[in-house]
Protein backbone atom coordinates (compact mmCIF):
# COMPACT_ATOMS: atom_id res chain seq x y z
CA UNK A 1 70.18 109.77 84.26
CA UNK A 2 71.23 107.34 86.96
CA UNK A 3 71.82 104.65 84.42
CA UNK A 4 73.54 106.92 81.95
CA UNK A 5 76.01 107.94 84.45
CA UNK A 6 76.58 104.04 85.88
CA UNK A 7 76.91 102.95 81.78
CA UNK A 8 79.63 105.47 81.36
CA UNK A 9 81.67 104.46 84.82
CA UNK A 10 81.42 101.04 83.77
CA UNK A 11 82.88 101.91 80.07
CA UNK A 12 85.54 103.84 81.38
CA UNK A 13 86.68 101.04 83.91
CA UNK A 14 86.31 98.35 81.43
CA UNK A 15 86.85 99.99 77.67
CA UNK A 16 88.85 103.17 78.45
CA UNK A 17 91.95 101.01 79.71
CA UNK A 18 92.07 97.45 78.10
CA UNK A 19 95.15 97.61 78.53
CA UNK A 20 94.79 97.54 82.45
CA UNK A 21 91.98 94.10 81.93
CA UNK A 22 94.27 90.92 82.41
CA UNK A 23 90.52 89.87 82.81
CA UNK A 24 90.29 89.92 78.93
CA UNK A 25 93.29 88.02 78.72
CA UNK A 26 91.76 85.59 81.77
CA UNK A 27 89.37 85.19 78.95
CA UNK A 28 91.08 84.73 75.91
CA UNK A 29 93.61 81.90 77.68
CA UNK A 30 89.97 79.99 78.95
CA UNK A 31 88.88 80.02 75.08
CA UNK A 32 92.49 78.79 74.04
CA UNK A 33 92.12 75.98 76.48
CA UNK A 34 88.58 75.59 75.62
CA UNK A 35 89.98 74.41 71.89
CA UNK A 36 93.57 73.00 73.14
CA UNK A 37 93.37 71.82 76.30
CA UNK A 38 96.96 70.75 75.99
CA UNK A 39 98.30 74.28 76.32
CA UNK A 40 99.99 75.14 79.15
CA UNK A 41 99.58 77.88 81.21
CA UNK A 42 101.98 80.19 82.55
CA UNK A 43 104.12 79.90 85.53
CA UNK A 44 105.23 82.21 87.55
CA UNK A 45 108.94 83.21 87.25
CA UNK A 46 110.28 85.09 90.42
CA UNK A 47 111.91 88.50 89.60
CA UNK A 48 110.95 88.87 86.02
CA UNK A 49 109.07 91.62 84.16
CA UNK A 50 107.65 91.24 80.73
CA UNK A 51 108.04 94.92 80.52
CA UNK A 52 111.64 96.59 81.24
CA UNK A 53 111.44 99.46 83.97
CA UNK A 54 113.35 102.31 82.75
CA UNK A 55 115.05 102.89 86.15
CA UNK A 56 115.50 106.28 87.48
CA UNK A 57 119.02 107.07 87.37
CA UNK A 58 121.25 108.78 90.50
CA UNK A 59 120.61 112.29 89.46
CA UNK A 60 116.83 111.73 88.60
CA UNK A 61 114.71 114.24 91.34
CA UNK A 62 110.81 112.12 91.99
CA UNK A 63 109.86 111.41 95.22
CA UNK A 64 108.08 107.84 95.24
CA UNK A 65 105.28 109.54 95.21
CA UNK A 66 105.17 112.55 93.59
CA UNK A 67 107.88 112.03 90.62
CA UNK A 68 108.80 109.36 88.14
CA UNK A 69 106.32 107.13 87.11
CA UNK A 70 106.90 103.50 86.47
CA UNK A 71 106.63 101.35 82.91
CA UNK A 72 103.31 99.88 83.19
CA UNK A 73 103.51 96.78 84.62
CA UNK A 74 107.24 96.77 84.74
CA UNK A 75 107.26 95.79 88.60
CA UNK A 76 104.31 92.80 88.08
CA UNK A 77 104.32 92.10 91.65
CA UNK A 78 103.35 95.12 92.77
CA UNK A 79 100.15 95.29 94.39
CA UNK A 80 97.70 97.76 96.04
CA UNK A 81 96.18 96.34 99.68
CA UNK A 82 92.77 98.27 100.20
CA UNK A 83 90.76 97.78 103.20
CA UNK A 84 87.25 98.54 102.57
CA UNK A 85 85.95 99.02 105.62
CA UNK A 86 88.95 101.82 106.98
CA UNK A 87 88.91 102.72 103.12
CA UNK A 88 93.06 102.59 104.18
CA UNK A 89 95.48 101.79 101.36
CA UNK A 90 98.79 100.29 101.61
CA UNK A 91 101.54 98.67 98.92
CA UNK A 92 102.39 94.74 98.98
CA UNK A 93 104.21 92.28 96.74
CA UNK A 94 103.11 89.17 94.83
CA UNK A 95 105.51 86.47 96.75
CA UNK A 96 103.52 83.34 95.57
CA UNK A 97 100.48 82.57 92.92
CA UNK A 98 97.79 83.00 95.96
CA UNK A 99 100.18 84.71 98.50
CA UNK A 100 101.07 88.32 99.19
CA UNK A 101 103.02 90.28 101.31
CA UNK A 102 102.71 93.51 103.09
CA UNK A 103 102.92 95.65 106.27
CA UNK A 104 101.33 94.19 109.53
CA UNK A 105 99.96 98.01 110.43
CA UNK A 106 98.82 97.81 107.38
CA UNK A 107 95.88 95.14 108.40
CA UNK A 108 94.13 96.76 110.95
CA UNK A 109 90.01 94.66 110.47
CA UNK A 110 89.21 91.23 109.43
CA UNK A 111 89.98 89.68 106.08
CA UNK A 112 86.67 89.59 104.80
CA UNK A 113 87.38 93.35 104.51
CA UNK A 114 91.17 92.90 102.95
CA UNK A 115 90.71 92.56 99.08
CA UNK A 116 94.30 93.28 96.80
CA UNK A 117 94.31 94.93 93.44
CA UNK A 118 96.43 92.92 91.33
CA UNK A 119 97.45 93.72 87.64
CA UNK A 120 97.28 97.57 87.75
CA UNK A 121 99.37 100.42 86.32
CA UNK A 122 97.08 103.69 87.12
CA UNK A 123 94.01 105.06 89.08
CA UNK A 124 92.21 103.08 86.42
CA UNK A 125 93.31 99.98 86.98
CA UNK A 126 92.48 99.83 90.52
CA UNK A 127 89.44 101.09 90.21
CA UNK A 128 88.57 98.11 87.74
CA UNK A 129 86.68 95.68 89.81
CA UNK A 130 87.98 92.59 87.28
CA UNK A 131 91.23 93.27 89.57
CA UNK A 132 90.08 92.96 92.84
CA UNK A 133 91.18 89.61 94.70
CA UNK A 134 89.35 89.17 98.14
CA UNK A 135 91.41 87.37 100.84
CA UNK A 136 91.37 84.51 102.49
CA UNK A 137 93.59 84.37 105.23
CA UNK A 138 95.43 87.43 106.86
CA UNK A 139 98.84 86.40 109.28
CA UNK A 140 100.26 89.07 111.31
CA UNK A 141 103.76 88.70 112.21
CA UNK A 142 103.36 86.92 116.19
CA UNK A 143 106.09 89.33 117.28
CA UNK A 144 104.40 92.94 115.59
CA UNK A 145 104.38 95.28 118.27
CA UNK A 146 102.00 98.50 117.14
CA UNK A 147 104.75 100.51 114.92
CA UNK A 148 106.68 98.98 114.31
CA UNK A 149 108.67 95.79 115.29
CA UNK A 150 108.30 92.68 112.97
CA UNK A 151 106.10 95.00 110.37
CA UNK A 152 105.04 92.36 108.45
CA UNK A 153 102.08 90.45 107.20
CA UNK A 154 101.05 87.97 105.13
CA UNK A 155 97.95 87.95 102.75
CA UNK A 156 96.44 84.67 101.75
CA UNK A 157 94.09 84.84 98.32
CA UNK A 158 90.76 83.12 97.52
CA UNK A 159 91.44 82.49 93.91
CA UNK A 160 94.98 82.01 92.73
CA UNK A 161 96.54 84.70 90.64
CA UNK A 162 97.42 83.82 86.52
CA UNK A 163 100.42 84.87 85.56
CA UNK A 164 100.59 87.02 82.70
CA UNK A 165 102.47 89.76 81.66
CA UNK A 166 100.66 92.05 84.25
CA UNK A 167 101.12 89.51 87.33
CA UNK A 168 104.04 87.98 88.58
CA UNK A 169 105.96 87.55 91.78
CA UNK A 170 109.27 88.99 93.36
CA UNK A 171 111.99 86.42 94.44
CA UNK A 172 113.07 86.08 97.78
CA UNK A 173 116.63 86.90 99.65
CA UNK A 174 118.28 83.43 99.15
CA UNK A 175 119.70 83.38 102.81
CA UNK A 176 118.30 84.18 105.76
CA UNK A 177 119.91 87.56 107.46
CA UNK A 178 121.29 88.14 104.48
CA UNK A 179 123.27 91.38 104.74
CA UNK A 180 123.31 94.41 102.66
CA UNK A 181 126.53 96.14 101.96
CA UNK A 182 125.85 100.52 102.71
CA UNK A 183 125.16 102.59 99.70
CA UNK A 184 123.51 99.58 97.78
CA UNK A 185 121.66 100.79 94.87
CA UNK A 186 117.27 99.74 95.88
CA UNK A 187 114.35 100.66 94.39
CA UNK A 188 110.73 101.83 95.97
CA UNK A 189 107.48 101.72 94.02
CA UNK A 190 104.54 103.20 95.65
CA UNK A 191 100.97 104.43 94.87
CA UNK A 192 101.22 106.94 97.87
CA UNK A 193 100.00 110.46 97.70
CA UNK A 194 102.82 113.59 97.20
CA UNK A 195 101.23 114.93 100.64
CA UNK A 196 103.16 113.66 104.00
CA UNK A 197 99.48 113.01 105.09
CA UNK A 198 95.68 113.88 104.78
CA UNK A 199 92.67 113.35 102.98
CA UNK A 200 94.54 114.50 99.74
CA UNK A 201 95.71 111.39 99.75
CA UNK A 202 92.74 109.39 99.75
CA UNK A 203 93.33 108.15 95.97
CA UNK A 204 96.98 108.32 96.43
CA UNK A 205 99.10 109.19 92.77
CA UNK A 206 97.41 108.37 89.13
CA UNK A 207 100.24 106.24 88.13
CA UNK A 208 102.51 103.56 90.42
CA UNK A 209 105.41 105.62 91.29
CA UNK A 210 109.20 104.59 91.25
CA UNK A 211 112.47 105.90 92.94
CA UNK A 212 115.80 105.07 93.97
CA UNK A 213 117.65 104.64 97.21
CA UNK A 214 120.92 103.47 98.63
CA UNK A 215 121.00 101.41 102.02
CA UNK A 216 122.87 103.00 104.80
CA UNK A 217 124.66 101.55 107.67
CA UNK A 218 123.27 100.75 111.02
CA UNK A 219 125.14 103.02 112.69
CA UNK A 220 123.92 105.78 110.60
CA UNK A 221 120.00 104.35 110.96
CA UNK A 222 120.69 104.09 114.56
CA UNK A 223 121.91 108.12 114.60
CA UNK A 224 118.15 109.15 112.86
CA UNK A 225 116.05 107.06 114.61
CA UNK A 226 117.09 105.67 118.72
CA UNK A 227 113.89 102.72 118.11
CA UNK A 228 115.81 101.30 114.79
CA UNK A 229 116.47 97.49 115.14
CA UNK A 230 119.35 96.34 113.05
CA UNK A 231 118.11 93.09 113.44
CA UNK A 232 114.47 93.63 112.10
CA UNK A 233 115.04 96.80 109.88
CA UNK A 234 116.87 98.45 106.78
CA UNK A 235 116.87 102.14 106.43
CA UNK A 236 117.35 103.45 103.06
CA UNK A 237 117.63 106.98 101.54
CA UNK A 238 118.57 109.67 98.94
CA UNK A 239 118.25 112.76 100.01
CA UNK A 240 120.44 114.26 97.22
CA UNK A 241 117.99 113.68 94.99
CA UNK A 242 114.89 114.04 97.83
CA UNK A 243 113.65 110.20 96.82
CA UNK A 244 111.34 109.30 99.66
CA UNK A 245 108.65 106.73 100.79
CA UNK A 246 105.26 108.55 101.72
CA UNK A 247 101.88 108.35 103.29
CA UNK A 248 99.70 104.87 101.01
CA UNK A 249 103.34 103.98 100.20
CA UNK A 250 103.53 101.23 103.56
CA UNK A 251 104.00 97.55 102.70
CA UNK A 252 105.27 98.33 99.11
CA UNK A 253 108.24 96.87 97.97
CA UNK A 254 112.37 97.63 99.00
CA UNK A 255 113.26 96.20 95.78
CA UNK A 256 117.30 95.16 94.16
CA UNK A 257 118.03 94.36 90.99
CA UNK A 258 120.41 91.26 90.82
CA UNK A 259 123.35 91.66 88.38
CA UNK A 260 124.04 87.88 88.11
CA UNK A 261 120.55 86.39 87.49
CA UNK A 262 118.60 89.72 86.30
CA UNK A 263 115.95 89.16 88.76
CA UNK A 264 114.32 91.45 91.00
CA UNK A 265 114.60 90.37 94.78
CA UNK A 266 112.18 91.71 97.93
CA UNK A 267 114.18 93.19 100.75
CA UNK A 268 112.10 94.71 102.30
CA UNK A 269 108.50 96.16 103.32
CA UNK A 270 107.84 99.45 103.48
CA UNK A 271 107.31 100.37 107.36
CA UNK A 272 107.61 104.18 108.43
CA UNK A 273 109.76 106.83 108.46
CA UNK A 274 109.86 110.46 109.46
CA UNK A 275 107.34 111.36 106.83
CA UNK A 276 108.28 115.09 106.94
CA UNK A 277 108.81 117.56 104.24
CA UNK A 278 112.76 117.29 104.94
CA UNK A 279 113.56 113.67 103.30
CA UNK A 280 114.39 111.63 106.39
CA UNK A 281 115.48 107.71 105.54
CA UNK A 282 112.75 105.47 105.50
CA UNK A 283 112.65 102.50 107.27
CA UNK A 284 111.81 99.18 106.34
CA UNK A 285 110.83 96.00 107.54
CA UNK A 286 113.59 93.31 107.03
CA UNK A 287 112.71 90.50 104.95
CA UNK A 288 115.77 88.09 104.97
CA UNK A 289 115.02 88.38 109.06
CA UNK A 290 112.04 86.88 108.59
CA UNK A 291 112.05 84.39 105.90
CA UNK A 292 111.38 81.22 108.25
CA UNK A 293 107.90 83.25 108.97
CA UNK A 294 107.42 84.02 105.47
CA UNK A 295 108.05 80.48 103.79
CA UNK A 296 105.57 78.87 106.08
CA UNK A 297 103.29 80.39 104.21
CA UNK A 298 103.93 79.99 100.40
């Protein structure tokens, strides 16, 4: 009975969802090379999806994580940062074949228990162990202060990441400080739970989640929350249409579409927020204020 039941979990992580198994394409590009071992592989191309999202538009109603689901695999980068020892999941983006970046309260043990699920679309796909990528090397921000200034960390890999249409990486901000003009049109992806917290959460939603937000001033950051550091932090919102980050959504991706090259860009990392029923902005961890950190590290 035992092995019936662990025959069937292993068919519906690996045969259910092929679709989910870059593994299978791992495979088929080793059997190409195998017989041409001219071909090339793929590089990775900041800010480009195989797939097209299909954006939520302004009068769409999801939260992050409760509404809209995204494409599959339209946001490549995306990743989900388990720790298996807390069992705690956060969000993080592909920056670099063997690098990743998240939130620094996010990495709370050692790295032997940090392992990143690359390549998924659904509850499927990170439960398919062919995705799991254990790391090497965990770098906390040296100015993170315990919620939440300089929320950011960086994830090193043990084996490098192939691109594929299911992996890529997210460009980053071009400048460093790099302003962002109020009511600029972001995106959040997320695999957080509807719930603002609790153990209904635990698995967080079936399918990555997607939403838009618009930036707001500092002055109007500064009115919501007295801590908020114009200098470290973004707050973005839409409460008209009740878009909001939630609990499993921290160290996921404050995303922009560039108009000019097409290419998605990381502005920030998902940090904390008010995480009430009443949509309150949530606030994210500056990435153009940190680049000098982050580049040190590609």
């Amino acid at each position: 009975m035992k092995f019936s039941i662990i025959v069937y979990f292993l068919w519906l992580i690996i045969c259910v969802q092929p679709v989910e198994n870059h593994f299978f394409n791992w495979i088929w590009n080793k059997v190409q090379h195998t017989f041409d071992p001219n071909k090339s592989q793929r590089v990775f191309d900041c800010g480009t999806s195989d797939i097209p999202p299909i954006l939520p538009a302004k009068m769409d109603t999801p939260r992050v994580t409760g509404g809209l689901s995204a494409v599959d695999h339209s946001f490549p980068w995306m990743v989900n940062v388990v720790n298996l020892k807390s069992l705690k999941s956060c969000g993080g983006a592909i920056i670099g074949p063997d690098t990743i970046v998240t939130a620094a309260h996010c990495i709370i043990d050692q790295p032997e228990y940090i392992t990143v699920i690359a390549g998924a679309a659904n509850l499927f796909g990170r439960l398919n162990l062919f995705n799991y990528y254990a790391a090497s090397q965990v770098i906390v921000h040296p100015n993170y202060i315990s919620c939440c200034d300089n929320d950011i960390a960086i994830i090193k890999l043990k084996k490098v990441l192939e691109r594929s249409e299911m992996i890529n990486s997210i460009c980053l901000p071009a400048q460093q400080n790099q302003e962002l003009k109020p009511e600029t049109t972001a995106f959040i992806v997320g695999w957080g739970g509807k719930y603002p917290s609790g153990d209904l959460n635990t698995f967080g939603s079936f399918h990555l989640k997607q939403g838009l937000v618009y930036i707001k001033s500092n002055d109007y950051c500064k009115q919501i929350y007295g801590t908020f550091d114009e200098r470290d932090e973004i707050c973005a919102t839409n409460t008209h249409d009740n878009v909001d980050s939630r609990e499993g959504d921290s160290g996921g991706p404050l995303m922009i579409l560039n108009k000019t090259d097409n290419r998605w860009y990381l502005f920030g990392v998902t940090s904390h927020g008010a995480n009430t029923q009443t949509i309150q902005p949530g606030v994210y961890s500056s990435i153009s204020a940190k680049l000098d950190f982050i580049k040190k590290y590609l």
